[in-house]
PDB file of N, CA and C in Angstrom:
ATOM      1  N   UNK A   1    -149.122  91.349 107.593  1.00  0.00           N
ATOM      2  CA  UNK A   1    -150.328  92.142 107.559  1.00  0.00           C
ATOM      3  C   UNK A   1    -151.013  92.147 108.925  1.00  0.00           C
ATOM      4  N   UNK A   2    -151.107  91.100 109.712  1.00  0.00           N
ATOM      5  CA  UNK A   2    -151.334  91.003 110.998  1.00  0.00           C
ATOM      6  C   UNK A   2    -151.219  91.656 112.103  1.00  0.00           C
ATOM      7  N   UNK A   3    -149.588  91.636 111.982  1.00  0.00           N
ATOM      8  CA  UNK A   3    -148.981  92.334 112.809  1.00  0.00           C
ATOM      9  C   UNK A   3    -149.408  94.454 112.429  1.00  0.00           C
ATOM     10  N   UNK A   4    -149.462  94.575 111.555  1.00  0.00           N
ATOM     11  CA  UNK A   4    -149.753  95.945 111.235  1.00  0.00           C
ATOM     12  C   UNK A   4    -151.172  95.995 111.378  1.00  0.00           C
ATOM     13  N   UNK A   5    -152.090  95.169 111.450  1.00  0.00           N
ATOM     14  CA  UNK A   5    -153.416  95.366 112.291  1.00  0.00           C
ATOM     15  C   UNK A   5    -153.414  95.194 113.454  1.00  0.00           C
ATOM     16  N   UNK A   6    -152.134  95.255 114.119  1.00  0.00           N
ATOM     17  CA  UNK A   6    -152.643  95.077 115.359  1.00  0.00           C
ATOM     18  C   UNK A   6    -151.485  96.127 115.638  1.00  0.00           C
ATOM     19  N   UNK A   7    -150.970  96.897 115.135  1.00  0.00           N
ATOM     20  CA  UNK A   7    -150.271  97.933 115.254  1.00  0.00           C
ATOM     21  C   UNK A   7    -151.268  99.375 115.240  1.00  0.00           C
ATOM     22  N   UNK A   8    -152.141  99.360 114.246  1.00  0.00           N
ATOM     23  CA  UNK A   8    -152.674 100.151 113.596  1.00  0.00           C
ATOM     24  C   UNK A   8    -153.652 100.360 114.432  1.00  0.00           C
ATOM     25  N   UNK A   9    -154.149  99.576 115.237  1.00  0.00           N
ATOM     26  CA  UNK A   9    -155.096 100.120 116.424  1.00  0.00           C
ATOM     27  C   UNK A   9    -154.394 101.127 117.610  1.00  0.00           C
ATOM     28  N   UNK A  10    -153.116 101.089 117.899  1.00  0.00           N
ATOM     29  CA  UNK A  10    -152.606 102.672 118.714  1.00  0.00           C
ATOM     30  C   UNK A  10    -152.293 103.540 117.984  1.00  0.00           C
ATOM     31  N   UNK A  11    -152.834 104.593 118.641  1.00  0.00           N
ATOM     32  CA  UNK A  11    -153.313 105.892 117.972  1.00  0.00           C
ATOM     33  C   UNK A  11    -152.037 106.676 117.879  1.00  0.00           C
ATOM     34  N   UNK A  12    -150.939 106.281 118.261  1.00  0.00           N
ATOM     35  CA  UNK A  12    -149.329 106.752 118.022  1.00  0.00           C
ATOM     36  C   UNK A  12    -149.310 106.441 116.519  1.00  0.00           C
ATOM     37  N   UNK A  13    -149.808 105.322 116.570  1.00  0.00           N
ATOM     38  CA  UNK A  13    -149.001 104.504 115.465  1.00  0.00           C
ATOM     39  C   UNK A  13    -149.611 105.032 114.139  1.00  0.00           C
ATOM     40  N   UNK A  14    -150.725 105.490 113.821  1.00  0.00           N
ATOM     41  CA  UNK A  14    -151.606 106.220 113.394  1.00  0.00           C
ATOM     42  C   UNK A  14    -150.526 107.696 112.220  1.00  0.00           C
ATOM     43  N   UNK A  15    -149.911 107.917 112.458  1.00  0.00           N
ATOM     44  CA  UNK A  15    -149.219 109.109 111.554  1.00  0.00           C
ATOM     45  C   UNK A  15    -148.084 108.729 111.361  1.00  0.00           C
ATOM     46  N   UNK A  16    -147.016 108.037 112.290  1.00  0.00           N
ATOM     47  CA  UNK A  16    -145.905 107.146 111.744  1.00  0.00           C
ATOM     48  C   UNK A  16    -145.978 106.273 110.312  1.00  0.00           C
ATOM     49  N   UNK A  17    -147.484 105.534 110.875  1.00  0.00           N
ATOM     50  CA  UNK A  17    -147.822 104.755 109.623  1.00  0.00           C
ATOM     51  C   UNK A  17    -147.751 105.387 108.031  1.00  0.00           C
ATOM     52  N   UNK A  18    -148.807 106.203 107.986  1.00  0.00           N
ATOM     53  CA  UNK A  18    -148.854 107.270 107.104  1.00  0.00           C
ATOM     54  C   UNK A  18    -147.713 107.506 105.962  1.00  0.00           C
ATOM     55  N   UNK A  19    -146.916 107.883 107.319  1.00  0.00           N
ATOM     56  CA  UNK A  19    -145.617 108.456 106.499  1.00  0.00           C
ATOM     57  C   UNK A  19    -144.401 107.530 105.791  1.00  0.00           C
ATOM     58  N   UNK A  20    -144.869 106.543 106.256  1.00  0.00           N
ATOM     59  CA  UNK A  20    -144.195 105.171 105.440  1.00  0.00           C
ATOM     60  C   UNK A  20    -144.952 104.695 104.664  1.00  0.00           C
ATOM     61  N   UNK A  21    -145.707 105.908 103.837  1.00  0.00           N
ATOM     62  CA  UNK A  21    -146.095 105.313 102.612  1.00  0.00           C
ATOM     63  C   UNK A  21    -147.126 104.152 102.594  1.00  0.00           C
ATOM     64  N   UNK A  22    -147.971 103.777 103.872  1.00  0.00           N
ATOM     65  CA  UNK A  22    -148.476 102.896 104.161  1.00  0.00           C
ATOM     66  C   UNK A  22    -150.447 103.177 103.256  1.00  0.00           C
ATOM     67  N   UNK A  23    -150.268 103.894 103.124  1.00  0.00           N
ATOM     68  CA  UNK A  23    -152.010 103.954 102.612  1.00  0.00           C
ATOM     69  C   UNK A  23    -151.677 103.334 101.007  1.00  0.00           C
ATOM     70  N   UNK A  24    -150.512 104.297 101.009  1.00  0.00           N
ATOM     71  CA  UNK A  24    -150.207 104.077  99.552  1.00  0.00           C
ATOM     72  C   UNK A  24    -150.243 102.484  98.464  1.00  0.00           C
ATOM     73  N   UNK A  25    -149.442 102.010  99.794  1.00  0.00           N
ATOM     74  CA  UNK A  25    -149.278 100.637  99.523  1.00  0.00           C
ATOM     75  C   UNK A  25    -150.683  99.465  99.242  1.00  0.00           C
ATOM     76  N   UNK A  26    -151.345  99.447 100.307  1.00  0.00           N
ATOM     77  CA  UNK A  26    -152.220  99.320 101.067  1.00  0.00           C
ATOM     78  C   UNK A  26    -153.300  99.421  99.885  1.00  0.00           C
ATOM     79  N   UNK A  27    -153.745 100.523  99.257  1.00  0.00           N
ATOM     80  CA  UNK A  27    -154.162 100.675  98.215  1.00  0.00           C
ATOM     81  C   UNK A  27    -153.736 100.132  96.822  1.00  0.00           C
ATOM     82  N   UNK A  28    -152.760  99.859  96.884  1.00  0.00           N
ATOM     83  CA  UNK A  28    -152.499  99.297  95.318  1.00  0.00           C
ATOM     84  C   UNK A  28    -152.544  97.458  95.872  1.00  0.00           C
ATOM     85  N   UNK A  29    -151.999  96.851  96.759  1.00  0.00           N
ATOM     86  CA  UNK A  29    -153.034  96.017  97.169  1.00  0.00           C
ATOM     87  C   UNK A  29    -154.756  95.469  97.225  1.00  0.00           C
ATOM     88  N   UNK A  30    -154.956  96.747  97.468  1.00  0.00           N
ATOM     89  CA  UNK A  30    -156.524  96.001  97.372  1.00  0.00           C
ATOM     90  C   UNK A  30    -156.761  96.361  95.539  1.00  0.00           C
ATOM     91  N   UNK A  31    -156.310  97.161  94.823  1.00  0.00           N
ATOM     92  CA  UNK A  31    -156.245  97.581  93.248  1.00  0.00           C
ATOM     93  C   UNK A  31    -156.333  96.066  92.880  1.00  0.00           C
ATOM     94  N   UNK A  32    -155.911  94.801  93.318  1.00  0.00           N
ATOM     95  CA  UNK A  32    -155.843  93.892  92.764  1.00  0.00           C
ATOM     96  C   UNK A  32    -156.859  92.893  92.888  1.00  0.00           C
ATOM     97  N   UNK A  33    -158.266  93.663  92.758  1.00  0.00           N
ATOM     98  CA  UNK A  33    -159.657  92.951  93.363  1.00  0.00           C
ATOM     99  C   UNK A  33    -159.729  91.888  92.067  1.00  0.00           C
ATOM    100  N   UNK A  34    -159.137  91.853  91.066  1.00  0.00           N
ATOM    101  CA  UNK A  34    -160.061  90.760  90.189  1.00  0.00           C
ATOM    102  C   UNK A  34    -158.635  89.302  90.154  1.00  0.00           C
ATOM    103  N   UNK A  35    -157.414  89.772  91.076  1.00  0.00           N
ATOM    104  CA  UNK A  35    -156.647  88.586  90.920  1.00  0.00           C
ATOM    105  C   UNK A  35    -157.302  87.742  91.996  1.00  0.00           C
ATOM    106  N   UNK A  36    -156.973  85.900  91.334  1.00  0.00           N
ATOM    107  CA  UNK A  36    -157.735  85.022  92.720  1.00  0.00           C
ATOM    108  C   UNK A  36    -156.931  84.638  94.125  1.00  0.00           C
ATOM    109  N   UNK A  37    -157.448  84.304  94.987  1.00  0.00           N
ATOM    110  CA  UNK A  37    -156.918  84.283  95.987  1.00  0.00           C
ATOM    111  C   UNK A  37    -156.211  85.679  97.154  1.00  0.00           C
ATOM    112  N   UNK A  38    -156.770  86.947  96.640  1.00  0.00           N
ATOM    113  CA  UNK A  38    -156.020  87.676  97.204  1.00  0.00           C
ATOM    114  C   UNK A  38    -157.263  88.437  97.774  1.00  0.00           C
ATOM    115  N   UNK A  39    -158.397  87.957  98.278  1.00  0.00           N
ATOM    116  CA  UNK A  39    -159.641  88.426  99.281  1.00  0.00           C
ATOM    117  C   UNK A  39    -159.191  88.584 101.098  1.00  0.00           C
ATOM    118  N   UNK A  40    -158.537  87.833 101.319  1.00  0.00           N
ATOM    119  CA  UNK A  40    -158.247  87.938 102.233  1.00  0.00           C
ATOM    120  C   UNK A  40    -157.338  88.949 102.669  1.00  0.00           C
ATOM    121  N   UNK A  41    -156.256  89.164 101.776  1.00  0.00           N
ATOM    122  CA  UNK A  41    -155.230  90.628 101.647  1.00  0.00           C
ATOM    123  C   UNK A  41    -155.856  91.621 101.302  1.00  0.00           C
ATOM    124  N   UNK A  42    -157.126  91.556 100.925  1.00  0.00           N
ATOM    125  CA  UNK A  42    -157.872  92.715 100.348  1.00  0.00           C
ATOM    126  C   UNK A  42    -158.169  92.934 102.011  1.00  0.00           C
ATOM    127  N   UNK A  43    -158.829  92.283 102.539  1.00  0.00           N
ATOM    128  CA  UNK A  43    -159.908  92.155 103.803  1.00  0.00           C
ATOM    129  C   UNK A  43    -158.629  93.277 104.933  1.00  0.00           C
ATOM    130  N   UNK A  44    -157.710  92.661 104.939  1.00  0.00           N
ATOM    131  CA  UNK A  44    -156.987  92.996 105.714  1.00  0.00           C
ATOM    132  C   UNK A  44    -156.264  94.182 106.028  1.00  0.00           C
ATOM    133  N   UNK A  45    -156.504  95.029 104.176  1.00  0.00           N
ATOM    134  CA  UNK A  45    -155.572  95.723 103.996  1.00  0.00           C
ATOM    135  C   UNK A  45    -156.721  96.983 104.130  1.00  0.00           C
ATOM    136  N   UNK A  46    -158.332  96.613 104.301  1.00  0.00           N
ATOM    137  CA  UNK A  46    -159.592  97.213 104.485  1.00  0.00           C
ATOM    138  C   UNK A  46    -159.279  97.543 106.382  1.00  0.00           C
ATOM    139  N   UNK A  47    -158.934  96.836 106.793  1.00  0.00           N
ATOM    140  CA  UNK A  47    -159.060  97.051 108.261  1.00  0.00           C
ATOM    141  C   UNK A  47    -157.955  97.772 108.396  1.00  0.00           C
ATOM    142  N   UNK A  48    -156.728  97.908 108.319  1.00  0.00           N
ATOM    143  CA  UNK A  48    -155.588  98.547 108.563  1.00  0.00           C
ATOM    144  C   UNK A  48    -155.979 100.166 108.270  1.00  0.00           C
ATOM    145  N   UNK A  49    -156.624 100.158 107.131  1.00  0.00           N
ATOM    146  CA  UNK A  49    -156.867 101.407 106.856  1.00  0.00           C
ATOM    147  C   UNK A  49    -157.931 102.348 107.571  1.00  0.00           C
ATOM    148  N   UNK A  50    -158.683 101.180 107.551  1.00  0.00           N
ATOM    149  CA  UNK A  50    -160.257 101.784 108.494  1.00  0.00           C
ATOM    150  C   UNK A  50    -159.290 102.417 109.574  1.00  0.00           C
ATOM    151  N   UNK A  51    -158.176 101.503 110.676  1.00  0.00           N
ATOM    152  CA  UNK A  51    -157.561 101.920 111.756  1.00  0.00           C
ATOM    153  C   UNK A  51    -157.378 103.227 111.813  1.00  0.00           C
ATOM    154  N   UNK A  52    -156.486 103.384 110.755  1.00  0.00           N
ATOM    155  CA  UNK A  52    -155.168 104.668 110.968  1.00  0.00           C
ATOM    156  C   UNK A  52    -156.356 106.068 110.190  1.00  0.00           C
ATOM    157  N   UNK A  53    -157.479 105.388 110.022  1.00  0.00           N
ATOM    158  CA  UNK A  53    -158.186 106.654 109.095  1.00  0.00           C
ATOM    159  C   UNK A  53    -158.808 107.008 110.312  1.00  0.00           C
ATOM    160  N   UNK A  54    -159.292 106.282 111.614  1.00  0.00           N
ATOM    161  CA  UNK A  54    -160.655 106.218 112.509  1.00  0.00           C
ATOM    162  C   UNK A  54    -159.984 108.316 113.001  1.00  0.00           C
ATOM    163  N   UNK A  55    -160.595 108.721 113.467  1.00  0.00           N
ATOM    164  CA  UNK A  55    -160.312 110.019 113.962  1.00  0.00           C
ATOM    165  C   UNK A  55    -159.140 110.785 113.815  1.00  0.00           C
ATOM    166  N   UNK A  56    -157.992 110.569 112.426  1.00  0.00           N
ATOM    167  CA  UNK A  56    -156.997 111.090 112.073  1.00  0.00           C
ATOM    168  C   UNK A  56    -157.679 112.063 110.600  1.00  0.00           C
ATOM    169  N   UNK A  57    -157.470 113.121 110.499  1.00  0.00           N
ATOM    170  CA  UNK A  57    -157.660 114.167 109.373  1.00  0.00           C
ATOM    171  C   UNK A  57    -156.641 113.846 108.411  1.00  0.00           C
ATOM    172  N   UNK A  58    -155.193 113.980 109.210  1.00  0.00           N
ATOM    173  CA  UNK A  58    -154.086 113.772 107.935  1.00  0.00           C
ATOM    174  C   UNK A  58    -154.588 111.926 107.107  1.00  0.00           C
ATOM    175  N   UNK A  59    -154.902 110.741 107.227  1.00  0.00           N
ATOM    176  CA  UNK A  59    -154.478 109.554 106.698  1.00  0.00           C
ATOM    177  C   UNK A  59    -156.251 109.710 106.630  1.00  0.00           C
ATOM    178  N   UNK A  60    -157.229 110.953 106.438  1.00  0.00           N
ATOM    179  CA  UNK A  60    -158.021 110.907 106.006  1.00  0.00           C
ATOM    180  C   UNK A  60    -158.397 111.319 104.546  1.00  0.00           C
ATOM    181  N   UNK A  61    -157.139 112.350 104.745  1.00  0.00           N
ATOM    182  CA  UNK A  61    -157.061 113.395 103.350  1.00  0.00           C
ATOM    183  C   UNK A  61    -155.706 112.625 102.430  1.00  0.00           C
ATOM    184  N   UNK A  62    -154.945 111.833 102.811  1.00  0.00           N
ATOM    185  CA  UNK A  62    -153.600 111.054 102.040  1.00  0.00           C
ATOM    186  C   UNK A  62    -155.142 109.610 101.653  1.00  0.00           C
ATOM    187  N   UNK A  63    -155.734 109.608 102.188  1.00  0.00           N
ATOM    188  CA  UNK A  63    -156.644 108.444 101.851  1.00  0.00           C
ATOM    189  C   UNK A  63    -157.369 108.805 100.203  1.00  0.00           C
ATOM    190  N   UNK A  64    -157.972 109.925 100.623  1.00  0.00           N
ATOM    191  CA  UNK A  64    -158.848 110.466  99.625  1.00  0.00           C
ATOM    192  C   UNK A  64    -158.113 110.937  98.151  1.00  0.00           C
ATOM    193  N   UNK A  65    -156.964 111.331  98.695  1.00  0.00           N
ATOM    194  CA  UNK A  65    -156.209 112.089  97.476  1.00  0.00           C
ATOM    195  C   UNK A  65    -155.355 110.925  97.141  1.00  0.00           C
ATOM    196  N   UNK A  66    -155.303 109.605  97.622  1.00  0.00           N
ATOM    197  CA  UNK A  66    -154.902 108.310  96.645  1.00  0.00           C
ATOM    198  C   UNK A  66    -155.815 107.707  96.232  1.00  0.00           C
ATOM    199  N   UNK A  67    -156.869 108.681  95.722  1.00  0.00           N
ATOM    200  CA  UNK A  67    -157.985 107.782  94.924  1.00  0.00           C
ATOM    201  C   UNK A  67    -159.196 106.381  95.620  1.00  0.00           C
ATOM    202  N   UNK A  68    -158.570 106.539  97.425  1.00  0.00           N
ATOM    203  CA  UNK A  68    -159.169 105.262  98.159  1.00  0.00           C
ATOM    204  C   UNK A  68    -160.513 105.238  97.996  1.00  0.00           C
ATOM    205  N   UNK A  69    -161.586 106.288  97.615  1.00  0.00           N
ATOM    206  CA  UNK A  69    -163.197 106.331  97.757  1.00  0.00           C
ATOM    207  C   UNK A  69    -163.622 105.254  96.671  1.00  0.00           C
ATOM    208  N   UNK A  70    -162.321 105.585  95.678  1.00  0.00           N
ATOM    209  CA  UNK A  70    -162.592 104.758  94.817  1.00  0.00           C
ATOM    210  C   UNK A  70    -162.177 103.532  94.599  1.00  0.00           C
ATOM    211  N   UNK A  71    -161.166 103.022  95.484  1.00  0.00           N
ATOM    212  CA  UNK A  71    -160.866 101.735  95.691  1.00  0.00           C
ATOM    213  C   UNK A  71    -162.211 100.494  96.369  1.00  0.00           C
ATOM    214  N   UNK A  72    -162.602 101.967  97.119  1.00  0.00           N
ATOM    215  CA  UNK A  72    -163.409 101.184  97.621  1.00  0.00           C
ATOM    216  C   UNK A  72    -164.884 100.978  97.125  1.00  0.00           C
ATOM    217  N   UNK A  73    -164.846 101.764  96.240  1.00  0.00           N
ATOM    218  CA  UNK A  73    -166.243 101.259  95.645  1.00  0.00           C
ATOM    219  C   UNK A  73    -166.053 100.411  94.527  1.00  0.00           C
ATOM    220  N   UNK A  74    -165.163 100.230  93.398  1.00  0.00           N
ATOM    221  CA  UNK A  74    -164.684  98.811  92.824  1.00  0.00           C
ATOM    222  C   UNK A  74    -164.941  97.589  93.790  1.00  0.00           C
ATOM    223  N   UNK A  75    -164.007  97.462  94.846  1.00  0.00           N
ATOM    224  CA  UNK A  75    -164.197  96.275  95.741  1.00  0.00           C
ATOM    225  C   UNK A  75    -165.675  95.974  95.960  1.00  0.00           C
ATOM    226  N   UNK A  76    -166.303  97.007  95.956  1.00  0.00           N
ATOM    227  CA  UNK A  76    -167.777  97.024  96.517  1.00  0.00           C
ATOM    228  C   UNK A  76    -168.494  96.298  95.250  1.00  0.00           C
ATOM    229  N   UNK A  77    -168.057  97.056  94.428  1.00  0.00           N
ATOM    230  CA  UNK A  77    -168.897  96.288  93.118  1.00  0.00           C
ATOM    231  C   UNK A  77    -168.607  94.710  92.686  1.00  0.00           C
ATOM    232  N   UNK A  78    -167.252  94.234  92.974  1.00  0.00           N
ATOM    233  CA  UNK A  78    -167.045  92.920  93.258  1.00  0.00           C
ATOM    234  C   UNK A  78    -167.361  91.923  94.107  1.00  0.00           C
ATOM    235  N   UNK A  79    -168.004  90.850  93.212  1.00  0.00           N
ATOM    236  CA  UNK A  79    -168.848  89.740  93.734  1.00  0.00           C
ATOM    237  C   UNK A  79    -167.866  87.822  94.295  1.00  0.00           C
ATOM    238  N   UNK A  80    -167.019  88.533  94.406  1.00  0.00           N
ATOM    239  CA  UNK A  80    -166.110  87.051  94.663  1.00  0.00           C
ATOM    240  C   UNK A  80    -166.527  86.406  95.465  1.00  0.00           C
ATOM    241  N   UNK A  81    -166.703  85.361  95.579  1.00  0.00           N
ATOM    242  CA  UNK A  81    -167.257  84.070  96.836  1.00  0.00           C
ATOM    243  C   UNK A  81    -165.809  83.447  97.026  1.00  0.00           C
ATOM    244  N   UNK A  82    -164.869  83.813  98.153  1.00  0.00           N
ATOM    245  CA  UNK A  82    -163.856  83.028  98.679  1.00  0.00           C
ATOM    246  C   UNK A  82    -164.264  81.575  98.974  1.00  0.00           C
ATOM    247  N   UNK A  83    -163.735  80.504  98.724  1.00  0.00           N
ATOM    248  CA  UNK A  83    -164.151  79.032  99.307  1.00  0.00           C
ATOM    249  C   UNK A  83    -163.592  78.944 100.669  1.00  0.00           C
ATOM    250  N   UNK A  84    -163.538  80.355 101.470  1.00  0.00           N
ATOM    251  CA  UNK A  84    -163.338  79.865 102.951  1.00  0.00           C
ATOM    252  C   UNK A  84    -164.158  81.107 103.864  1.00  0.00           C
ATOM    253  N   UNK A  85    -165.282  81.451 102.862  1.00  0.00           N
ATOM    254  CA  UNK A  85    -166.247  82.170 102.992  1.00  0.00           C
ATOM    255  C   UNK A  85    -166.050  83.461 103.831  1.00  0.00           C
ATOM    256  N   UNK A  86    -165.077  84.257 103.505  1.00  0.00           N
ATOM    257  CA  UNK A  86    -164.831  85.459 103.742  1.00  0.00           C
ATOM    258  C   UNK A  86    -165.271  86.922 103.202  1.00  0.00           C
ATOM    259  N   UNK A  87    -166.084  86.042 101.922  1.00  0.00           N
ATOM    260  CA  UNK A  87    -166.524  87.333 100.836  1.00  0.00           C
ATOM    261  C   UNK A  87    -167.527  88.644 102.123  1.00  0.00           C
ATOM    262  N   UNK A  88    -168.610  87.386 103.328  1.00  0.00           N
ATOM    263  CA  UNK A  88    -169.369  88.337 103.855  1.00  0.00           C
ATOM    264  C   UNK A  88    -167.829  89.551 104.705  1.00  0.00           C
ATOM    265  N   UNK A  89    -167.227  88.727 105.672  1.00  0.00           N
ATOM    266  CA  UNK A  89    -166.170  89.696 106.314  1.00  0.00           C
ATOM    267  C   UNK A  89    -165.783  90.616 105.495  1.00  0.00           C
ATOM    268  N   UNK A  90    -165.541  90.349 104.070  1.00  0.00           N
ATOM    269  CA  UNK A  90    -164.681  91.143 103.587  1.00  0.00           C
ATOM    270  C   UNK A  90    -165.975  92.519 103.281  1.00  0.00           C
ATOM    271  N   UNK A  91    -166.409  92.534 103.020  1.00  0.00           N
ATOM    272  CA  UNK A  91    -167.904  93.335 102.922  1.00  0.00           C
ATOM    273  C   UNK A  91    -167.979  94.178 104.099  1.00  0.00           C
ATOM    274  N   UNK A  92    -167.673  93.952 105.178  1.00  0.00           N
ATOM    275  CA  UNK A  92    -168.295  94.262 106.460  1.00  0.00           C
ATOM    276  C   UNK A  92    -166.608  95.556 106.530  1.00  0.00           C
ATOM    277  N   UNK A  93    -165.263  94.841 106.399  1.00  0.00           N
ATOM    278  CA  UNK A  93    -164.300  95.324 105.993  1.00  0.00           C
ATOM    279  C   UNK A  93    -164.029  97.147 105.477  1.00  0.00           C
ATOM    280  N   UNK A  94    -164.856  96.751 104.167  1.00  0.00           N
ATOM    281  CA  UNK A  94    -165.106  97.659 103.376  1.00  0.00           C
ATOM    282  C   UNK A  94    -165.824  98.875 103.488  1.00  0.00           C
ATOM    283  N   UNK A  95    -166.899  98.344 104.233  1.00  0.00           N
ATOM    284  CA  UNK A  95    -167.757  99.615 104.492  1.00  0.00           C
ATOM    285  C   UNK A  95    -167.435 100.362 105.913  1.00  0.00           C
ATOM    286  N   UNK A  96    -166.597  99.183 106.565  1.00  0.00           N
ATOM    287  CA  UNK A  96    -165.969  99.513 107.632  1.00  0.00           C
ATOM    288  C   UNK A  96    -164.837 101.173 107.453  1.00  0.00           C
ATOM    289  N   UNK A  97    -164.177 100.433 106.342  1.00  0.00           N
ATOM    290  CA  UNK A  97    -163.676 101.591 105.695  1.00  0.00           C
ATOM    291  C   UNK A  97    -163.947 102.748 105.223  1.00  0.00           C
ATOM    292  N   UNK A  98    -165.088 102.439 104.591  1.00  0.00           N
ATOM    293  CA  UNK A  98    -166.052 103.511 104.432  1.00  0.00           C
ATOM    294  C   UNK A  98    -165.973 104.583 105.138  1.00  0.00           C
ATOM    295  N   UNK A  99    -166.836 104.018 106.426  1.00  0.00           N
ATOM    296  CA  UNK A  99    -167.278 105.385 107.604  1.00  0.00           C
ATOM    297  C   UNK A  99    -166.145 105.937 108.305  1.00  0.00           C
ATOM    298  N   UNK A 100    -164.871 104.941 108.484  1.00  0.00           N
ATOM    299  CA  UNK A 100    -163.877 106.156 108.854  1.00  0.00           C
ATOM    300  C   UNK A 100    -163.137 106.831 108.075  1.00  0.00           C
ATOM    301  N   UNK A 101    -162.980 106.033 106.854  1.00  0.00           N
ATOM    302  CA  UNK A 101    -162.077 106.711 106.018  1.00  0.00           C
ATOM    303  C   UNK A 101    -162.514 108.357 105.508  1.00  0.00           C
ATOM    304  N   UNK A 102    -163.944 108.159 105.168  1.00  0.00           N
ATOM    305  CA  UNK A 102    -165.034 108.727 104.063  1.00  0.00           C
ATOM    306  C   UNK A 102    -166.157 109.651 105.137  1.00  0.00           C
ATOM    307  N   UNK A 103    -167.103 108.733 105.628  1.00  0.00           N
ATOM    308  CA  UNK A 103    -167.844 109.763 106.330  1.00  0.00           C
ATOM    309  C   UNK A 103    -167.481 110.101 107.291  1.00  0.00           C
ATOM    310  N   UNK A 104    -166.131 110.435 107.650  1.00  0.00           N
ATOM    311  CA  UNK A 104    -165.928 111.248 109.243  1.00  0.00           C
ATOM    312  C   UNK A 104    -165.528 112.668 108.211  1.00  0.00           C
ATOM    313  N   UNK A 105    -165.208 112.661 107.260  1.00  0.00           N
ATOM    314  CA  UNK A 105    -164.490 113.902 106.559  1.00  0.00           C
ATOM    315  C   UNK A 105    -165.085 114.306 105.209  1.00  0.00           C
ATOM    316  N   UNK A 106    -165.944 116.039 105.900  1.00  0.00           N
ATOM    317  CA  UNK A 106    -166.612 116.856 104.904  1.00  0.00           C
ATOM    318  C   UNK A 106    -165.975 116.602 103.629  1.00  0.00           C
ATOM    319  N   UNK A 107    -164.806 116.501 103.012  1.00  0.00           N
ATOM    320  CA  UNK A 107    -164.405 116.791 102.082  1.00  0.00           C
ATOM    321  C   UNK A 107    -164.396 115.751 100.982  1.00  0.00           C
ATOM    322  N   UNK A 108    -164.666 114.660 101.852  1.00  0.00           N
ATOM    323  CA  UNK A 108    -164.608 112.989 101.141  1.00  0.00           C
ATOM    324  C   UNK A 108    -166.252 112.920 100.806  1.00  0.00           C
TER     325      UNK A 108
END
């Protein structure tokens, strides 16, 4: 997951991603907000996306039309306290996601 956040910040990498099915995934990952221990894969899988969404239209509209507005407002409504206190990051994550995924694009 690491390594694809730190992929996901060049803007090449940005529509390659995409097309490997990567939002897709990515999303049914974070789908798993009420299993324990998996905040941190949530967190992570929030930033990858924020990446490849930041000023791309296409992995804005594959975002929206996999249901992500709504991934992300479940997560939002979840109150988990990680015991290695990530719940605030993961928050910050999320809404992170938010503004590129969501408010850069009229349609979201």
């Amino acid at each position: 997951m690491k390594a694809l956040l730190a992929a996901s910040t060049f803007g090449f990498f940005k529509i390659e991603l995409q097309e490997k099915n990567l939002i897709e995934t990515l999303l049914e990952v974070i789908a798993h907000a009420d299993e324990v221990g998996t905040l941190c894969t949530r967190e992570l899988s929030f930033n990858i996306l924020s990446n490849i969404c930041h000023d791309c239209r296409e992995n804005q509209k594959a975002f929206r039309r996999l249901n992500g507005i709504e991934a992300i407002r479940n997560n939002l409504n979840n109150q988990e306290v990680d015991q290695s206190g990530n719940s605030t990051t993961f928050i910050v994550a999320a809404l992170d996601c938010l503004a590129n995924a969501v408010f850069d694009n009229k349609r979201s």
